[in-house]
Every structure is written in C-alpha cells, then in structure tokens.
N, C-alpha and C. Protein backbone atom coordinates (compact mmCIF):
# COMPACT_ATOMS: atom_id res chain seq x y z
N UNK A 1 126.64 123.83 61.82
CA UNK A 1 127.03 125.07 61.19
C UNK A 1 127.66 125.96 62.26
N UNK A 2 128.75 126.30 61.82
CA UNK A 2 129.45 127.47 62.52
C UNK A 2 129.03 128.83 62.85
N UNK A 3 129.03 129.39 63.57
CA UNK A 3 128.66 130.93 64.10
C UNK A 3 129.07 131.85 62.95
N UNK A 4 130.29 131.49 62.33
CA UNK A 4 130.81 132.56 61.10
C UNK A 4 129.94 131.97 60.06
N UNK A 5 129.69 130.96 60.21
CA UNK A 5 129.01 130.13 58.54
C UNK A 5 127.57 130.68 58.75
N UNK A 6 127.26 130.62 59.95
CA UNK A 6 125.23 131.09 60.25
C UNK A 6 125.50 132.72 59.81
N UNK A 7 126.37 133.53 60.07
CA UNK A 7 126.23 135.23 60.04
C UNK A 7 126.49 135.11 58.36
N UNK A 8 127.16 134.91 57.82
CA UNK A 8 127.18 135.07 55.99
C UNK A 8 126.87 133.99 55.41
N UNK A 9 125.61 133.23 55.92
CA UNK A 9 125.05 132.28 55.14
C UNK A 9 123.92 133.55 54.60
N UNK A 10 123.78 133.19 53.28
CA UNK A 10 122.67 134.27 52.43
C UNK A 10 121.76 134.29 52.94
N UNK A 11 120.91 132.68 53.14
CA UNK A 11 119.59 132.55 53.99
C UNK A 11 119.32 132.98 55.20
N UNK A 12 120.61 133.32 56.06
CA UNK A 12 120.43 133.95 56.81
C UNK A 12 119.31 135.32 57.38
N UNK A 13 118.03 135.70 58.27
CA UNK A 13 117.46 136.62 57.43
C UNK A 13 118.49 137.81 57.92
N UNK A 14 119.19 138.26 58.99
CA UNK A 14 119.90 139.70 58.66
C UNK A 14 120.55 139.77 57.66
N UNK A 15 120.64 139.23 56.64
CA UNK A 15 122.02 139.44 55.95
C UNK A 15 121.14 140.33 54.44
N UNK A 16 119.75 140.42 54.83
CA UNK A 16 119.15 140.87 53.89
C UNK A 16 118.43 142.27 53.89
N UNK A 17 119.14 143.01 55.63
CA UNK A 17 119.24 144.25 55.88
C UNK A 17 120.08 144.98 55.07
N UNK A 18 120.36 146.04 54.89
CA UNK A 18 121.66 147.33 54.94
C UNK A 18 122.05 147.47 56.45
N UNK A 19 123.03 147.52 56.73
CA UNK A 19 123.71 147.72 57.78
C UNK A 19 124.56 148.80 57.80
N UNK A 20 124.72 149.65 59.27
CA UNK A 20 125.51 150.99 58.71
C UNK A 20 126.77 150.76 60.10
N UNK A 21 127.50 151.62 60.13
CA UNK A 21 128.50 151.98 61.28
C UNK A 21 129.65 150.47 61.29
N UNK A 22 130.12 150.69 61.99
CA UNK A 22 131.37 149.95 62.61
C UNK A 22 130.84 148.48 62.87
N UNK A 23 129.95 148.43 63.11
CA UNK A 23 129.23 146.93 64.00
C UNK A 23 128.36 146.33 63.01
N UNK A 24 127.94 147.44 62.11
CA UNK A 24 127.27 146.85 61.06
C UNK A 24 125.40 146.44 61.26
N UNK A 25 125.48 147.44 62.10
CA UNK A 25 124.06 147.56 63.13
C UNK A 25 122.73 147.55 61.73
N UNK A 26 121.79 147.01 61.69
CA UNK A 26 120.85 146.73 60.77
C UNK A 26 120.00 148.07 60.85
N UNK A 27 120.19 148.89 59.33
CA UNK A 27 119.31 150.00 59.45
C UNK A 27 118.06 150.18 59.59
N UNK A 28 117.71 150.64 60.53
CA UNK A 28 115.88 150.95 60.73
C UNK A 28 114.91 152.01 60.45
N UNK A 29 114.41 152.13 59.55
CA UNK A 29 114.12 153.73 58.87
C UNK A 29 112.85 153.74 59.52
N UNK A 30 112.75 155.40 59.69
CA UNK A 30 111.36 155.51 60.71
C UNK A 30 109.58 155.21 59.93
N UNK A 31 108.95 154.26 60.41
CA UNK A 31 107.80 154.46 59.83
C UNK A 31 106.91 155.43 60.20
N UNK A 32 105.98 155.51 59.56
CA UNK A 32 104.51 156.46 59.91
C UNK A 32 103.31 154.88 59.99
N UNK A 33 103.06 155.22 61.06
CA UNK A 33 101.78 153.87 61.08
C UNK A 33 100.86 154.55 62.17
N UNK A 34 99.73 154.26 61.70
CA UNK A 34 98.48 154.64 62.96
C UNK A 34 98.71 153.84 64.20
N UNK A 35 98.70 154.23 65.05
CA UNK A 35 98.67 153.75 66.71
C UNK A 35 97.28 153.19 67.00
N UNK A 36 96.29 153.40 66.30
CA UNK A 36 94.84 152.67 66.48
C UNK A 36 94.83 151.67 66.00
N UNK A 37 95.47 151.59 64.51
CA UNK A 37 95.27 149.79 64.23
C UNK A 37 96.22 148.94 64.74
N UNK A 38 97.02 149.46 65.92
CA UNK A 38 97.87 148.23 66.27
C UNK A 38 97.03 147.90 67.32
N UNK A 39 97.10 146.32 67.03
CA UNK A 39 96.89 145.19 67.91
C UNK A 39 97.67 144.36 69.07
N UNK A 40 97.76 144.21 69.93
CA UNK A 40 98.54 143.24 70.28
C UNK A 40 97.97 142.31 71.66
N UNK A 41 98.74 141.58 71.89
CA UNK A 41 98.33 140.31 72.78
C UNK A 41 99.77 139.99 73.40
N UNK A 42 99.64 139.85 74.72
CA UNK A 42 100.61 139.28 75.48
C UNK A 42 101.18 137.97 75.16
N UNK A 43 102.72 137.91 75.55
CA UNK A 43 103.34 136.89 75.21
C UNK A 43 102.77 135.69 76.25
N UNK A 44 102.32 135.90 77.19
CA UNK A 44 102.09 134.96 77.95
C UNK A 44 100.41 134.54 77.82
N UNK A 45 100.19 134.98 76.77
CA UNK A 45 98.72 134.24 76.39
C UNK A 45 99.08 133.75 74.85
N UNK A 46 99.39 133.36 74.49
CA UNK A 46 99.96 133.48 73.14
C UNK A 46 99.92 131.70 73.24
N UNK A 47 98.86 131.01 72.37
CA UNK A 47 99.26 129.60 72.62
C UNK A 47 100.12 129.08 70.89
N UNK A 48 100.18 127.48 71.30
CA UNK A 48 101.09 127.22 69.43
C UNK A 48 100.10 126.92 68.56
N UNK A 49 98.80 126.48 69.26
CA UNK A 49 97.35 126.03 68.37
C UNK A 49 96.36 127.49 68.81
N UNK A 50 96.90 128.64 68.72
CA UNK A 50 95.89 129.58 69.23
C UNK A 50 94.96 130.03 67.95
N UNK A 51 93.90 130.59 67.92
CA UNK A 51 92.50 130.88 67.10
C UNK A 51 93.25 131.85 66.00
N UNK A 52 92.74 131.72 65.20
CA UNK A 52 93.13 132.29 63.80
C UNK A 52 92.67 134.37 64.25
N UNK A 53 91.78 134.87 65.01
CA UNK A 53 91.60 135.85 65.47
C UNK A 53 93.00 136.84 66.06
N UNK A 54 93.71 135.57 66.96
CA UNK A 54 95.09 136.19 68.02
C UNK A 54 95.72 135.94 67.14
N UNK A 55 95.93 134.98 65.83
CA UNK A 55 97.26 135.37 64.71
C UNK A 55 97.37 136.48 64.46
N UNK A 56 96.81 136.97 64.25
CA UNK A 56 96.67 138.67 63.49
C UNK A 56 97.47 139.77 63.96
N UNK A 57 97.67 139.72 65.40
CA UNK A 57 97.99 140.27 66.65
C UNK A 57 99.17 140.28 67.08
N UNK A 58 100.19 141.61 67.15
CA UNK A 58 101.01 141.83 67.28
C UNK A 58 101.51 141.60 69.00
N UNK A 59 102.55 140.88 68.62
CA UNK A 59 102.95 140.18 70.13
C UNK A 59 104.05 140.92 71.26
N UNK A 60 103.82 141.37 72.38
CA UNK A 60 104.09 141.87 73.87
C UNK A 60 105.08 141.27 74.31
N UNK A 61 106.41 142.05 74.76
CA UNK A 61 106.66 140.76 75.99
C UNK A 61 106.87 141.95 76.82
N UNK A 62 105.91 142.87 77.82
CA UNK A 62 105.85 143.65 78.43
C UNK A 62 104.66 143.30 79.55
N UNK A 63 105.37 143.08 81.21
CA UNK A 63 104.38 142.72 82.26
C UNK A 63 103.95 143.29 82.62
C-alpha cells in the first residue's frame, strides 16, 4: 500500500478525526479530567506479557 493509499484509506484511524487549518492538523478539544486518577508506568517497564494490573496504566516515554 502506498503512502497516498494508507492517508485516505477509511480504516485508516486519523481519517476519523476533524481536521482544521492548511495541514489539516487533527483537532484536539480540551478535556477536564482529574490529575489523581491518572496512572501511569514507564515505557521502559512496560513488558508484551505484562500483569493485567500495568494494562490499566497510562504509558510514559519520559526519563
């Protein structure tokens, strides 16, 4: 598949944003979310068979 065929293939998932401006930049509207229930776990602990506990857990890539 081609680079033009992957960007306006439907299944594609951006293509299921709104996009605004010139570039067609994917709109991001501001949420409200509590800062206490976020979770997260470093990318560098993060295994492919890891415990159903660290699924949950919003993932880092900050050293």
């Amino acid at each position: 598949m081609t680079s033009k065929e992957m960007r306006t293939n439907n299944l594609f998932m951006r293509n299921d944003f709104d996009t605004v401006g010139k570039y067609e930049f994917p709109l991001i509207k501001k949420q409200v979310i509590e800062l206490h229930d976020i979770k997260l776990i470093s990318y560098s602990d993060t295994r492919k068979e890891d415990c159903s506990d660290n699924k949950n857990l919003g993932v880092h890539f900050f050293y």
